[in-house]
Structures are given as C-alpha cells and as structure tokens.
N, C-alpha and C. Protein backbone atom coordinates (compact mmCIF):
# COMPACT_ATOMS: atom_id res chain seq x y z
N UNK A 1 0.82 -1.19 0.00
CA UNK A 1 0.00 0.00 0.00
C UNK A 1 0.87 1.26 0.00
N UNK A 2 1.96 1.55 0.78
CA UNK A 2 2.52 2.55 1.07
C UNK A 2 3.62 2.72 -0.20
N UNK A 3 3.74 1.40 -1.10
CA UNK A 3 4.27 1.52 -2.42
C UNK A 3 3.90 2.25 -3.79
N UNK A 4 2.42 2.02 -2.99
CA UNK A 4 1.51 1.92 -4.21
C UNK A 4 1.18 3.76 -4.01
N UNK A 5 1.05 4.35 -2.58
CA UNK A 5 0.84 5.29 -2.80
C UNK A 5 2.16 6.26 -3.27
N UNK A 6 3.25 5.91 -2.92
CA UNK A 6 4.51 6.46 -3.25
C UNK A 6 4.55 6.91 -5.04
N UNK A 7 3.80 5.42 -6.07
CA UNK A 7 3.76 5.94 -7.16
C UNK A 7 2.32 6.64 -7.86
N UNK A 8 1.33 6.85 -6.89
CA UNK A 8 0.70 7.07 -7.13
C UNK A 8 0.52 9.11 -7.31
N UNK A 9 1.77 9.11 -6.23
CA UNK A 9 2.04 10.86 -5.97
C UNK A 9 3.32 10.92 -6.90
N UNK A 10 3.89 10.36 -7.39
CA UNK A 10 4.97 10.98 -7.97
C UNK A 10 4.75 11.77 -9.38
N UNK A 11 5.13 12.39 -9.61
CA UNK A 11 5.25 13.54 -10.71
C UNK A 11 4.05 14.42 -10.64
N UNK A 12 3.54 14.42 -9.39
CA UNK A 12 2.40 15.23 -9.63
C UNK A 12 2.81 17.03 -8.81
N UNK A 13 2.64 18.02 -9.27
CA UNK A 13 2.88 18.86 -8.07
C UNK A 13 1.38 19.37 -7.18
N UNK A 14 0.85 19.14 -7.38
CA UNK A 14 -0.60 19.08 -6.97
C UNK A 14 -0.62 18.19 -5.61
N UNK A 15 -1.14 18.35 -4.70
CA UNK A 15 -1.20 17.17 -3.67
C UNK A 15 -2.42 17.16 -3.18
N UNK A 16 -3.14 15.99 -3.64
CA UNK A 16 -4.59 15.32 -3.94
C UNK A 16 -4.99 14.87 -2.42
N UNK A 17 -5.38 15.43 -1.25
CA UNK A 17 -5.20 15.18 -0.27
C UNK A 17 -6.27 13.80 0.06
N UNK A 18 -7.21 13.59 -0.82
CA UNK A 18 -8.44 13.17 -0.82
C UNK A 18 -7.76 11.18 -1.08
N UNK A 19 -6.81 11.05 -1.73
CA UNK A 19 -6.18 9.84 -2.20
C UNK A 19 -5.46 9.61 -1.32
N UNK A 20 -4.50 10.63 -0.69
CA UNK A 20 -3.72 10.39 0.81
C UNK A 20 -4.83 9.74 1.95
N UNK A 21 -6.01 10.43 2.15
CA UNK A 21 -7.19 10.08 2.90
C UNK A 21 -8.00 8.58 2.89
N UNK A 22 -7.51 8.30 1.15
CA UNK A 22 -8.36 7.18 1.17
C UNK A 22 -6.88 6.02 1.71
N UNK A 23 -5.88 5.85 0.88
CA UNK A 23 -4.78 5.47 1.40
C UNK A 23 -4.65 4.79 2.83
N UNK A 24 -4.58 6.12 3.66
CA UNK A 24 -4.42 5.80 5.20
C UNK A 24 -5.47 5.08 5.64
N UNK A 25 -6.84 5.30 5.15
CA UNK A 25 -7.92 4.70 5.51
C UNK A 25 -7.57 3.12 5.67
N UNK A 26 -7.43 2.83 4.48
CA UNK A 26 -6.85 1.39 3.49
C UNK A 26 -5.76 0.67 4.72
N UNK A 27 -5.06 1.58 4.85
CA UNK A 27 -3.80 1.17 5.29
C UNK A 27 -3.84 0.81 7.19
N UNK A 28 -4.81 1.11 7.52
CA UNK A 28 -5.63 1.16 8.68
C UNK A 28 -6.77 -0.30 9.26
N UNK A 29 -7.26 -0.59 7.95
CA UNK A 29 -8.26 -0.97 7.87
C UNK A 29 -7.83 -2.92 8.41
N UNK A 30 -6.18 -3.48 7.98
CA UNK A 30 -6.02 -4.99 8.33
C UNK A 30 -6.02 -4.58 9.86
N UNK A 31 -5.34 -3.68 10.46
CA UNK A 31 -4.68 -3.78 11.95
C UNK A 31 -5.79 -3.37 12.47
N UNK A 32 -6.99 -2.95 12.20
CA UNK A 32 -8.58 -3.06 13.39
C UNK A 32 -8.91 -4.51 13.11
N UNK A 33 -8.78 -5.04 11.72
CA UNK A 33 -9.78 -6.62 11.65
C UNK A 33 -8.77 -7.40 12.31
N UNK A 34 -7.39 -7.56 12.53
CA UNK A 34 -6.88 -8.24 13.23
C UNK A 34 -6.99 -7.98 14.42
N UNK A 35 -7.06 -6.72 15.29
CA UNK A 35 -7.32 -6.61 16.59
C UNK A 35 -8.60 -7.24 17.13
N UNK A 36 -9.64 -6.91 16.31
CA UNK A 36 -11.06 -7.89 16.57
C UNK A 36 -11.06 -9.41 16.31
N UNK A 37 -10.47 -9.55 15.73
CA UNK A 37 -10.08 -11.08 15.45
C UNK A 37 -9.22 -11.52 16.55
N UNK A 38 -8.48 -11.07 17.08
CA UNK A 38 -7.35 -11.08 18.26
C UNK A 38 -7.66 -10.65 19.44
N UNK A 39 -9.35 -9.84 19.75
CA UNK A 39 -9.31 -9.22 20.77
C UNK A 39 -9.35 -10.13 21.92
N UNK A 40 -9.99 -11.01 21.94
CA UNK A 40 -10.35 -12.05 23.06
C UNK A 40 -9.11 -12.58 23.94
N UNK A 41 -8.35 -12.44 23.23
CA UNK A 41 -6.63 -12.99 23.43
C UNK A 41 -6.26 -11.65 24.23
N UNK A 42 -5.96 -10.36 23.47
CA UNK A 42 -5.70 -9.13 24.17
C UNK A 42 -6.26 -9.01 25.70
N UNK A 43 -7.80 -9.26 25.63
CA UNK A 43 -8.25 -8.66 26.91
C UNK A 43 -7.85 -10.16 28.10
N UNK A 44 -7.36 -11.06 27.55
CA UNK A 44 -7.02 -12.38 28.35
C UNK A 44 -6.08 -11.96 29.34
N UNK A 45 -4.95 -11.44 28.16
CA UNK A 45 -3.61 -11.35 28.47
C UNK A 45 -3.52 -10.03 29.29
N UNK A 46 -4.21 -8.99 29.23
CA UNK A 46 -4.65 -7.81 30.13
C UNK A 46 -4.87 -8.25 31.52
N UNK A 47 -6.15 -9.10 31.62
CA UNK A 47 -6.77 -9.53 32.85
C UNK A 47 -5.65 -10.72 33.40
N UNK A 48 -4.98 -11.55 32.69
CA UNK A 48 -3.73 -12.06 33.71
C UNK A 48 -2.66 -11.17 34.20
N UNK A 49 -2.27 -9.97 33.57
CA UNK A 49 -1.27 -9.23 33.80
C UNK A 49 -1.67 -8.43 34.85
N UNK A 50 -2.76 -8.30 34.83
CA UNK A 50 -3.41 -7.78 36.29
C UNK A 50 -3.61 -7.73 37.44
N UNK A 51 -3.08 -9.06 37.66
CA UNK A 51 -3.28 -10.11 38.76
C UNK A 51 -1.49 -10.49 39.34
N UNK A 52 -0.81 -10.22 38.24
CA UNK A 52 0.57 -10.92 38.69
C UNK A 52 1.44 -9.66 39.53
C-alpha cells in the first residue's frame, strides 16, 4: 500500500489530499480486523497481567 501510494504521488505537483485520505484509511483498515479477530486474546492477556 505505502508503495503503491509512493507511485501514485509521484510527478504530480498538486497534492490530492483526498487519495492520501483514502490510502491511510486502506492502510488502517487490516490492523482493526486483526485486533477484533485477536481481541479475546488481548483482553485475556490484560486480565492475567493484572493479577501478577
């Protein structure tokens, strides 16, 4: 992604802030579905660390 936006800005002098926006969005979007996919584990490992 961060490749893709690298050639996606080059030669432009204009800076399309709206494609940067969607980008980060994008680029955002695996590391929430893995945290929800992973959360059950997170709040495990919280609530033992709590205790020790």
């Amino acid at each position: 992604m961060a490749i893709a936006l690298y050639y996606v800005s080059q030669g432009t002098i204009h800076i399309n802030y709206g494609i940067y926006a969607a980008f980060s969005v994008l680029m955002g979007i695996p590391i929430f579905v893995l945290f929800f996919v992973f959360q059950r584990y997170f709040i495990s490992g919280f609530s033992i660390a709590q205790y020790k």
